[in-house]
Protein backbone atom coordinates (compact mmCIF):
# COMPACT_ATOMS: atom_id res chain seq x y z
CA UNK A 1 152.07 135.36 165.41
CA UNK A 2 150.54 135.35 168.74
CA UNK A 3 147.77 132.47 169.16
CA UNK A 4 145.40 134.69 171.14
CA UNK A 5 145.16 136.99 168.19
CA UNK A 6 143.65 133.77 166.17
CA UNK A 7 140.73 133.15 168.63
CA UNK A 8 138.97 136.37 167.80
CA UNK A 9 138.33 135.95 164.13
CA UNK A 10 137.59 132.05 164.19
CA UNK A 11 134.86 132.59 166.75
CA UNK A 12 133.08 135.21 164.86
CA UNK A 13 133.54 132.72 162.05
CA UNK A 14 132.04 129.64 163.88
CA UNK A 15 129.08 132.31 165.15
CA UNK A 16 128.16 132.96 161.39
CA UNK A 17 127.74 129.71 160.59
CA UNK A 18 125.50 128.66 163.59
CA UNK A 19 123.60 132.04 162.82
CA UNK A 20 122.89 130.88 159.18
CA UNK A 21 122.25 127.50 160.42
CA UNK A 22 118.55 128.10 162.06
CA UNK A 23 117.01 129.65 159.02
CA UNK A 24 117.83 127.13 156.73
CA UNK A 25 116.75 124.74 159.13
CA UNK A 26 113.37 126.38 159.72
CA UNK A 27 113.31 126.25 155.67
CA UNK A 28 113.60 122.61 155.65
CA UNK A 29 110.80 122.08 158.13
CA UNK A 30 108.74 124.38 155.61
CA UNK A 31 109.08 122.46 152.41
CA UNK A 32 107.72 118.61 154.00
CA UNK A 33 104.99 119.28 152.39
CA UNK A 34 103.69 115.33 152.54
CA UNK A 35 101.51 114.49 155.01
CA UNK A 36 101.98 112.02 157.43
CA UNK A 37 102.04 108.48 156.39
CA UNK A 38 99.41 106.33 157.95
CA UNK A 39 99.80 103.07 159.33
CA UNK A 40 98.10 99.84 157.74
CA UNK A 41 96.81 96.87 160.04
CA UNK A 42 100.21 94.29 160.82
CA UNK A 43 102.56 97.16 159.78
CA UNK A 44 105.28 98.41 161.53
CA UNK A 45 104.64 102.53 162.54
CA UNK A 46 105.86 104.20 160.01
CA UNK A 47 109.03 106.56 160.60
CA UNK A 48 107.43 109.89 160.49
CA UNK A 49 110.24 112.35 159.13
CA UNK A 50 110.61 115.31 156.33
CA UNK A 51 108.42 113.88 153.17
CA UNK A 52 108.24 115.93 150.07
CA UNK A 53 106.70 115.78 146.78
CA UNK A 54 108.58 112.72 144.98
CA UNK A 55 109.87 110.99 148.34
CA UNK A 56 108.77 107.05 148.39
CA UNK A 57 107.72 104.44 151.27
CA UNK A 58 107.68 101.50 151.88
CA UNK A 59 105.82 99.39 154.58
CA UNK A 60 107.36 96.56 156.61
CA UNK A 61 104.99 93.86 158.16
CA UNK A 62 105.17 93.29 161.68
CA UNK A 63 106.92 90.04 163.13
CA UNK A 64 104.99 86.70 162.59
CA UNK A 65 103.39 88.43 158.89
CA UNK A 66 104.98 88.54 155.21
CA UNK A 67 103.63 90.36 152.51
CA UNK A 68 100.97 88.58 150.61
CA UNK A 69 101.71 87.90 147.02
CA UNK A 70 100.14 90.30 144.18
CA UNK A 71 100.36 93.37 147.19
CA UNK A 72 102.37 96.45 147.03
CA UNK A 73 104.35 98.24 149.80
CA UNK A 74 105.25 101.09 148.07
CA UNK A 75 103.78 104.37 148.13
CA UNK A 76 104.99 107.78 146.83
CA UNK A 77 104.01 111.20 147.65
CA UNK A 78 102.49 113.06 144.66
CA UNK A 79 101.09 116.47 143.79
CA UNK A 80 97.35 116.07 143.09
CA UNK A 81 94.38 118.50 141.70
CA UNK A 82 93.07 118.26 145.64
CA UNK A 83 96.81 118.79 147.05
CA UNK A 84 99.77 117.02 148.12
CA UNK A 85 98.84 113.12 148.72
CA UNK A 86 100.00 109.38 149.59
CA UNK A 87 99.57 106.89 146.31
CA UNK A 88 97.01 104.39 147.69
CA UNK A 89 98.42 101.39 149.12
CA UNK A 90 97.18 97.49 148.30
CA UNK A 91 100.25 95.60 151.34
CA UNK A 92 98.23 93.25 153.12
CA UNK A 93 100.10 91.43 155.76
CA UNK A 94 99.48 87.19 155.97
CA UNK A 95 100.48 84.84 158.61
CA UNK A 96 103.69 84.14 157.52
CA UNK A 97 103.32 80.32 156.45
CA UNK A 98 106.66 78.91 158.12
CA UNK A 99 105.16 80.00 161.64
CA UNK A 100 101.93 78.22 161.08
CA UNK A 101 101.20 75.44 163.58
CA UNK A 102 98.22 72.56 163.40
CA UNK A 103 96.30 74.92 165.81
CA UNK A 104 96.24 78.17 163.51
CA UNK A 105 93.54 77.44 161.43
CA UNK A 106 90.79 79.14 164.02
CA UNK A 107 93.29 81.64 164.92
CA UNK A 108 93.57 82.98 161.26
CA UNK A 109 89.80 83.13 160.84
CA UNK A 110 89.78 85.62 163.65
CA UNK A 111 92.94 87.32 162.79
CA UNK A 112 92.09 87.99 158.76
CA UNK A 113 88.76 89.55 160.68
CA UNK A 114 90.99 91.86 161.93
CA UNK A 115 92.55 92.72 158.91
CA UNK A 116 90.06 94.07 157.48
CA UNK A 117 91.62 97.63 156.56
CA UNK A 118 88.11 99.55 155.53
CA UNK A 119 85.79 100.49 158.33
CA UNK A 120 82.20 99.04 158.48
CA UNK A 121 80.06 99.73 155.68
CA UNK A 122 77.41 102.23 156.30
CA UNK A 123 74.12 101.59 155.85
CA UNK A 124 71.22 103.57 153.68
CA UNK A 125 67.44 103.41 153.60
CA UNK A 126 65.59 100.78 152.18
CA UNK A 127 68.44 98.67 151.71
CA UNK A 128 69.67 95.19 153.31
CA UNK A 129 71.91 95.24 156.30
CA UNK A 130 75.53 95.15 154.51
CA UNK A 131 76.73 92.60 157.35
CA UNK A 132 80.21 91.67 158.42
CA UNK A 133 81.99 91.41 155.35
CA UNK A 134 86.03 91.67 155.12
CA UNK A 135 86.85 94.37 152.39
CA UNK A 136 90.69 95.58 151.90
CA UNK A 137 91.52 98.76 150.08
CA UNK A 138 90.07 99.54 146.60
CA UNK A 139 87.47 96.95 147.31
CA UNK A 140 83.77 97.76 146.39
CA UNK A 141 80.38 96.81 147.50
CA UNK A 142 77.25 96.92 145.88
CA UNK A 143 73.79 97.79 147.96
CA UNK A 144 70.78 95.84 147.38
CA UNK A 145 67.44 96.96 147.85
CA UNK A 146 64.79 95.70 150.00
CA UNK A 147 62.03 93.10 148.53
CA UNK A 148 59.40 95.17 146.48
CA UNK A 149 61.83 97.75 146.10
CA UNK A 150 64.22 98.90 143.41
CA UNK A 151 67.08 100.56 141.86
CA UNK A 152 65.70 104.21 140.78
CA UNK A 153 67.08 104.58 137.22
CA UNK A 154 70.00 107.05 136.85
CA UNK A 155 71.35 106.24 140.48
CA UNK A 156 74.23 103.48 141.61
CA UNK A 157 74.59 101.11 144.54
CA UNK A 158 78.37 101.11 144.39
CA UNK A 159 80.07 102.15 146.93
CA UNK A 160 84.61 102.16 146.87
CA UNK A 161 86.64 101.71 149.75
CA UNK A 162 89.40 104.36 149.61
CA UNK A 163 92.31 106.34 151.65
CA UNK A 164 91.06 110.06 151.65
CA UNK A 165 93.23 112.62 153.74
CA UNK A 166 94.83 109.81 155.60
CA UNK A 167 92.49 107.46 156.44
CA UNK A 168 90.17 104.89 154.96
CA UNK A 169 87.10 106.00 153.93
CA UNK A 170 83.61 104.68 151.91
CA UNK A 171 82.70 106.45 148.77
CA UNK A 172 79.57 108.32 149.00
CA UNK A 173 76.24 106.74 146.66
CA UNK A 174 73.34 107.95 145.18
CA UNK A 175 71.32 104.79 145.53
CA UNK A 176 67.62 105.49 146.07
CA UNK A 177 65.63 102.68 146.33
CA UNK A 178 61.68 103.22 145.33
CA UNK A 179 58.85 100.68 145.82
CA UNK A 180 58.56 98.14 142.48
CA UNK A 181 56.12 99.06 139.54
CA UNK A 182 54.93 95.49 140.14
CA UNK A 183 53.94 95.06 143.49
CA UNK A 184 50.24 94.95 144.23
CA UNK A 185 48.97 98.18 145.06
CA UNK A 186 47.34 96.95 148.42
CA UNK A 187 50.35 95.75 149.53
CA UNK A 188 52.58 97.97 151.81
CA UNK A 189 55.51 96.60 153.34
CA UNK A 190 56.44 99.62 155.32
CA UNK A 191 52.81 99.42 156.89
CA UNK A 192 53.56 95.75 157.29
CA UNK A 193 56.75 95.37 159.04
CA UNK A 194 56.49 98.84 161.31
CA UNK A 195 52.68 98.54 161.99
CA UNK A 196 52.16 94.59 162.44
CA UNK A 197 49.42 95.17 165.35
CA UNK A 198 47.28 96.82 162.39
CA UNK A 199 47.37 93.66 160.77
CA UNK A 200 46.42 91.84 164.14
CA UNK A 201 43.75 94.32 164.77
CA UNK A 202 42.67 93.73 161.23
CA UNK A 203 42.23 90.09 161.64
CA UNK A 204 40.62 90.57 165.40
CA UNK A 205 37.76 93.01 163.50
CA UNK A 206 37.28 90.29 161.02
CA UNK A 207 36.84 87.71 163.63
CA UNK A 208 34.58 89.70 165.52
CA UNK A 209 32.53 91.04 162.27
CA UNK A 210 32.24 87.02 161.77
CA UNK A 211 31.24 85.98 165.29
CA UNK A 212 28.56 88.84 164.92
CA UNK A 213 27.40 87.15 161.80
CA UNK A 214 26.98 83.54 163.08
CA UNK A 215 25.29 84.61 166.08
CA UNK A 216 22.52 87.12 164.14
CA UNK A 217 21.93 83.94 162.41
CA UNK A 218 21.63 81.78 164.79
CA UNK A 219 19.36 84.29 166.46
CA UNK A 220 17.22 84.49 163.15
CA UNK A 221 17.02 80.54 162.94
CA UNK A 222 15.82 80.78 166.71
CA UNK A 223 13.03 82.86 165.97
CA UNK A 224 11.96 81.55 162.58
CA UNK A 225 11.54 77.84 164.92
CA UNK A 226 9.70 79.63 166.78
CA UNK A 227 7.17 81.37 164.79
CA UNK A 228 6.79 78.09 163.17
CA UNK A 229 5.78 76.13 166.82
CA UNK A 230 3.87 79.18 167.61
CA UNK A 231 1.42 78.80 163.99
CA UNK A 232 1.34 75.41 164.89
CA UNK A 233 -0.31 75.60 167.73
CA UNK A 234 -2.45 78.44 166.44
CA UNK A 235 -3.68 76.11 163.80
CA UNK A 236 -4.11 73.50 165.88
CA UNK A 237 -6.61 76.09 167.76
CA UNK A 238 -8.66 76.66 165.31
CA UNK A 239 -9.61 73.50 164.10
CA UNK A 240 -10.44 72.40 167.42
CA UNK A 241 -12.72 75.79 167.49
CA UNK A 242 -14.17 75.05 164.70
CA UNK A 243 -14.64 71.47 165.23
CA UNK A 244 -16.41 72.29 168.49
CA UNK A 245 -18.86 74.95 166.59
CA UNK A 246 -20.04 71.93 164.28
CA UNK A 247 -20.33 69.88 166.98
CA UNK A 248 -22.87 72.32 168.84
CA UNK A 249 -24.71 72.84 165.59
CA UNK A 250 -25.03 68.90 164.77
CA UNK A 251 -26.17 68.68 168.36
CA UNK A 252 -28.89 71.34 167.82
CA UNK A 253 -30.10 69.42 164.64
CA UNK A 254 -30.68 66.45 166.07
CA UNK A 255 -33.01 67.46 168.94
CA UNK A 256 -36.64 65.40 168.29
CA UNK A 257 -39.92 68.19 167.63
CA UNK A 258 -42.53 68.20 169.67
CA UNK A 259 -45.58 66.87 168.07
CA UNK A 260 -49.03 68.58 167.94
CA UNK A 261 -50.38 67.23 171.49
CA UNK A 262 -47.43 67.82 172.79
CA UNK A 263 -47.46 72.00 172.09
CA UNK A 264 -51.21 71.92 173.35
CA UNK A 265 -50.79 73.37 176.72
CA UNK A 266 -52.12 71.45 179.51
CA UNK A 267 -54.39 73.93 181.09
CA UNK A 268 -56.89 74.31 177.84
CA UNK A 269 -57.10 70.68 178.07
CA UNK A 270 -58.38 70.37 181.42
CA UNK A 271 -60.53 73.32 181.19
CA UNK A 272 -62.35 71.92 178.42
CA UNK A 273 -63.17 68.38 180.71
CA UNK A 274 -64.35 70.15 183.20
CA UNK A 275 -67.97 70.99 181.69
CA UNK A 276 -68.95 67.86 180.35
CA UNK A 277 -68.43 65.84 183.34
């Protein structure tokens, strides 16, 4: 048989196959269903291939970090009620312990920091600032509210850290926080800590209202002295007056009368002389 006859049928053979080839390949790419795998802090990158429902992880810690004891590395990709997801994983990468040197001590305290896997917790009205607090996955936190303020009944202050479409996340709460049944009814801490100038303004008016006082009274005291030099000296006034009207009529009392020769007039007398000599 001649060779050349052979070539013919094997190549539409081979073309077949290569023809078939592309559809079930596009079929694979169809059914990875998983998402892609997201990396934790000190991991290696995770080898992002064809996942589907069933397939497992696992994570590897980076150079320089084991696994700490009591975490998992393993996830597995299941079908959920809110689709295809990641199990939630608890690895947490440690210094590994053989590498440790007298000088890591202050270098751990910075790099567990960083290790922190959930994002900064958000903060909510009327509440105290959460602060810098290290929280891995599944870890919770619990708002407090702020001083003469509390929990309304029926609502919670916890708050989960979780993975949610592929990344960390905080759980959303209904904490409201409303002023306390017990706190006085004058008392407003909103008015005090975003209005403190009232209270300074408050205090100036009283200050002022005071001063105002003082000096009206000190005015008052002013004039009552002196009234009381001015009816002194009117007092003193009249008694001299009258003193000097006593005087004048004592003086007129004691003038001498004039006896009866004395109111003869002095012409009758010498009239009546004048004849006889």
């Amino acid at each position: 048989m001649d060779p050349g006859s052979l070539s013919l049928p094997a190549a539409m053979v081979l073309m077949v196959v290569l023809l078939g080839a592309a559809p079930l390949s596009s079929a694979d790419q169809q059914s990875c269903t998983c998402p892609e795998i997201v990396q934790l802090p000190y991991t290696q990158p995770p080898e992002q291939k064809c996942y589907r429902v069933g397939n497992t992880y696992r994570y590897k810690c980076v150079e320089g970090r084991v696994r700490t004891a009591g975490t998992s590395d393993f996830i597995r990709c299941e079908q959920k009620d809110n689709g295809v997801q990641w199990t939630t994983p608890s690895l947490v990468c440690k210094p590994d312990p053989k590498l440790q040197t007298t000088t890591t001590p202050p270098t751990r305290t910075v790099e567990n920091k960083n290790n922190c896997a959930c994002p900064k917790i958000p903060e909510r009205p009327l509440t105290q600032p959460p602060g810098e607090t290290c929280i891995q996955i599944n870890g919770t936190y619990r708002y407090t509210c702020l001083e003469n303020y509390v929990r309304k009944a029926g609502t919670s202050n916890l708050t989960r850290c979780k993975l949610s479409g592929g990344a960390l996340i905080w759980t959303d709460t209904n904490l409201e926080c409303i002023p306390s049944p017990k706190r006085n009814a004058t008392q407003s801490p909103e008015n005090t800590i975003s209005n403190p100038m009232t209270t300074v303004s408050n205090q100036t008016n009283q200050n002022s209202t005071h001063s105002m006082e003082t000096s009206t009274h000190e005015a008052q005291k002013a004039i009552a002295q002196a009234a009381g030099i001015s009816g002194f000296i009117l007092i003193i006034c009249v008694v001299i007056l009258i003193l000097f009207v006593l005087y004048r009529r004592r003086s007129q009392n004691n003038t001498p009368q004039a006896t009866a020769e004395e109111q003869v007039p002095m012409n009758s007398q010498g009239g009546g002389r004048g004849p006889g000599a």
